[in-house]
C-alpha atoms as a PDB file:
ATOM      1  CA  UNK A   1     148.031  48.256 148.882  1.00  0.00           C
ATOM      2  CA  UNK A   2     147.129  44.425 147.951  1.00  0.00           C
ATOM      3  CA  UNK A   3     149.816  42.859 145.992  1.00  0.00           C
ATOM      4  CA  UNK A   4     148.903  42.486 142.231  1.00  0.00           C
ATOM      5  CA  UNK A   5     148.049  38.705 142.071  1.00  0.00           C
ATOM      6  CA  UNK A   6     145.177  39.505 144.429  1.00  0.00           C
ATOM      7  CA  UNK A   7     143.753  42.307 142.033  1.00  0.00           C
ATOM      8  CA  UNK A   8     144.311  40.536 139.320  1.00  0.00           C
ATOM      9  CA  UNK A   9     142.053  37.430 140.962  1.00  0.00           C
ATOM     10  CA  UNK A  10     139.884  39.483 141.722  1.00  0.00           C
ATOM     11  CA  UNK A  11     139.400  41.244 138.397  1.00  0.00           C
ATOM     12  CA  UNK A  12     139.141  37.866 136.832  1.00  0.00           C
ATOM     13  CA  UNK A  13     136.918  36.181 139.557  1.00  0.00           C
ATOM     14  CA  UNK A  14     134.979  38.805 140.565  1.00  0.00           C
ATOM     15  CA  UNK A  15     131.808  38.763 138.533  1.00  0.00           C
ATOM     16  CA  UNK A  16     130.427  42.603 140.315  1.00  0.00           C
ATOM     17  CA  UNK A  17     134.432  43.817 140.181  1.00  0.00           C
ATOM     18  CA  UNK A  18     135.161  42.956 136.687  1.00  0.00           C
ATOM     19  CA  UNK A  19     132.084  44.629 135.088  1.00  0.00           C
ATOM     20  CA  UNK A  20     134.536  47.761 134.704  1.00  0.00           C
ATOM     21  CA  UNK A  21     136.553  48.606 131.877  1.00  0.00           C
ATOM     22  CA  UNK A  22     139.999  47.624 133.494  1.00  0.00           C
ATOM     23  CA  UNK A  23     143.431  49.080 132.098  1.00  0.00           C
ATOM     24  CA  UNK A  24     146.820  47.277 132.658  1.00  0.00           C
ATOM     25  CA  UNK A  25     149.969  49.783 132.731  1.00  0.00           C
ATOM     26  CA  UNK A  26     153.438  47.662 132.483  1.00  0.00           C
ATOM     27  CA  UNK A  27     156.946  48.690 131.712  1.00  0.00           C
ATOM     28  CA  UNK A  28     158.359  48.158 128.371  1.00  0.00           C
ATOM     29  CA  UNK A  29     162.063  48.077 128.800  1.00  0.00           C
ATOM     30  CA  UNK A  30     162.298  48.146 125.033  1.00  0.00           C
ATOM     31  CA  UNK A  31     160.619  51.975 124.449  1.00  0.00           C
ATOM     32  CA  UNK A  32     161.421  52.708 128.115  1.00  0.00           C
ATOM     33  CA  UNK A  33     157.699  53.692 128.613  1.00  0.00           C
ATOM     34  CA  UNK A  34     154.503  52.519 130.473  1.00  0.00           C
ATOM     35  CA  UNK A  35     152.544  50.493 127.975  1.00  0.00           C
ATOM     36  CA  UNK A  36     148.710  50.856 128.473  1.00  0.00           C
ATOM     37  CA  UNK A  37     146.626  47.767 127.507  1.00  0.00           C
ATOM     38  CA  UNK A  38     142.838  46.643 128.292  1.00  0.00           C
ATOM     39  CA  UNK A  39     142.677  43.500 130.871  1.00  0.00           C
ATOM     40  CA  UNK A  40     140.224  42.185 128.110  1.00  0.00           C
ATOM     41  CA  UNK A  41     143.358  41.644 125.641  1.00  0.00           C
ATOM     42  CA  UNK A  42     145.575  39.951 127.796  1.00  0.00           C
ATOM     43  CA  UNK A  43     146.138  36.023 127.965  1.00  0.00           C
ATOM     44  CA  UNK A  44     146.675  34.425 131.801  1.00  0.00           C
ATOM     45  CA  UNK A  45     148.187  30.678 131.759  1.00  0.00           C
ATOM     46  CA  UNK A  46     146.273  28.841 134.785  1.00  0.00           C
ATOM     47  CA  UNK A  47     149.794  27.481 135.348  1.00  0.00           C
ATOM     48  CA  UNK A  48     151.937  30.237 135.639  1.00  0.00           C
ATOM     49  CA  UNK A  49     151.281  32.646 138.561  1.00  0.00           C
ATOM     50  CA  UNK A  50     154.334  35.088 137.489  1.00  0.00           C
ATOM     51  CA  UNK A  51     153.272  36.612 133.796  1.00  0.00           C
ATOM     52  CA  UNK A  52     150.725  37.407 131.605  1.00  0.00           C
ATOM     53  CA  UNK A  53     150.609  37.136 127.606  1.00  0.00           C
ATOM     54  CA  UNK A  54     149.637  39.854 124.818  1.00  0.00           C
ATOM     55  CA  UNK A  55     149.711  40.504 121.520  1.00  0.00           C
ATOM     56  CA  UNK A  56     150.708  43.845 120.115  1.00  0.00           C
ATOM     57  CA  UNK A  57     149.381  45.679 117.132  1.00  0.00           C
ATOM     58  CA  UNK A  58     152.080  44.696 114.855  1.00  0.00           C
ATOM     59  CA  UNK A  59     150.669  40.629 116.021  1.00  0.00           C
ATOM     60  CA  UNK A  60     153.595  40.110 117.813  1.00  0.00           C
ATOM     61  CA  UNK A  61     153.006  38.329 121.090  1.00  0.00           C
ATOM     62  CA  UNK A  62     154.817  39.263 124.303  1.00  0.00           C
ATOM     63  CA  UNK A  63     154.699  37.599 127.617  1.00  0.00           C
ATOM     64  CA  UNK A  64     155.058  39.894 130.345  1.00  0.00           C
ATOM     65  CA  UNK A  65     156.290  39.622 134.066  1.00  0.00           C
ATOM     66  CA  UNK A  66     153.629  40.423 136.793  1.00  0.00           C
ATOM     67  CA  UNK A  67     156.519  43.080 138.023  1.00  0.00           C
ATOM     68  CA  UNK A  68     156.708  44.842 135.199  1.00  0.00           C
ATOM     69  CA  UNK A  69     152.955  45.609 135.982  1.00  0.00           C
ATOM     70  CA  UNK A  70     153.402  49.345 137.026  1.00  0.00           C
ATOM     71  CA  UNK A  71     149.313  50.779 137.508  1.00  0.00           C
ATOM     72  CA  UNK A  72     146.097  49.530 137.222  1.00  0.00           C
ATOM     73  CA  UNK A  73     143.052  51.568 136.031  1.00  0.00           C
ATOM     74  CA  UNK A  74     139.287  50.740 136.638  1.00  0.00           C
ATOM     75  CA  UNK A  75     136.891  52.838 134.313  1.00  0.00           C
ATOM     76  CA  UNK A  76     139.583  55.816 133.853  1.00  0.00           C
ATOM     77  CA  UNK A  77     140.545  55.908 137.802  1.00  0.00           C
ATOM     78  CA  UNK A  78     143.861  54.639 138.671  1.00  0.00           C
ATOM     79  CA  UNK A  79     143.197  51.752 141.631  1.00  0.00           C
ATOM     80  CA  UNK A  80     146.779  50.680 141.821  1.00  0.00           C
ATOM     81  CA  UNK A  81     150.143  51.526 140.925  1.00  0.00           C
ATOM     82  CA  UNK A  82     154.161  50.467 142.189  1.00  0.00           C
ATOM     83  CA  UNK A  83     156.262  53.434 142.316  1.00  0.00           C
ATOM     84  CA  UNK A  84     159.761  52.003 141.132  1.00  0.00           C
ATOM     85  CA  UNK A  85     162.852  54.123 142.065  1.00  0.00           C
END
C-alpha cells in the first residue's frame, strides 16, 4: 500500500485520477469515530506536508493530522485504509 502523501498527490495532481468523487475517512478522537468527509472540502497548506484543514457543519474549522487519516474512498470503493490496533 502507498503511503498517504502519495495518494493524496496524486488525487490532487492527477488530472484523469481526481475526476472521481474521493472520500477522506479520519479519526476523531473527540466522538471516537471515523469521520467521513469529501476531498473537495478539505484545505491543504503548500507548506505543511503533515495535516490537512476542514470546516465542520457547525463552521468550526479543524486541522487534522495526515495519521489520523484512517481510509480513502474513490466513487464509493474503498482504495486505501490503515488498520490501527
Amino acid at each position: 500500500m502507498i503511503p498517504i502523501h502519495e495518494l493524496l498527490n496524486r488525487i490532487r495532481w492527477d488530472e484523469e485520477y481526481s475526476k472521481a468523487n474521493f472520500v477522506i475517512g479520519y479519526y476523531d478522537r473527540v466522538t471516537d469515530k471515523i469521520i467521513r468527509v469529501s476531498f473537495k472540502e478539505l484545505y491543504f497548506d503548500p507548506e505543511d506536508h503533515f495535516d490537512f484543514s476542514l470546516v465542520d457543519e457547525e463552521g468550526e474549522a479543524h486541522t487534522i493530522p495526515l495519521h489520523r487519516i484512517r481510509e480513502v474512498s474513490r466513487n464509493g470503493e474503498r482504495v486505501w485504509e490503515r488498520h490501527v490496533e
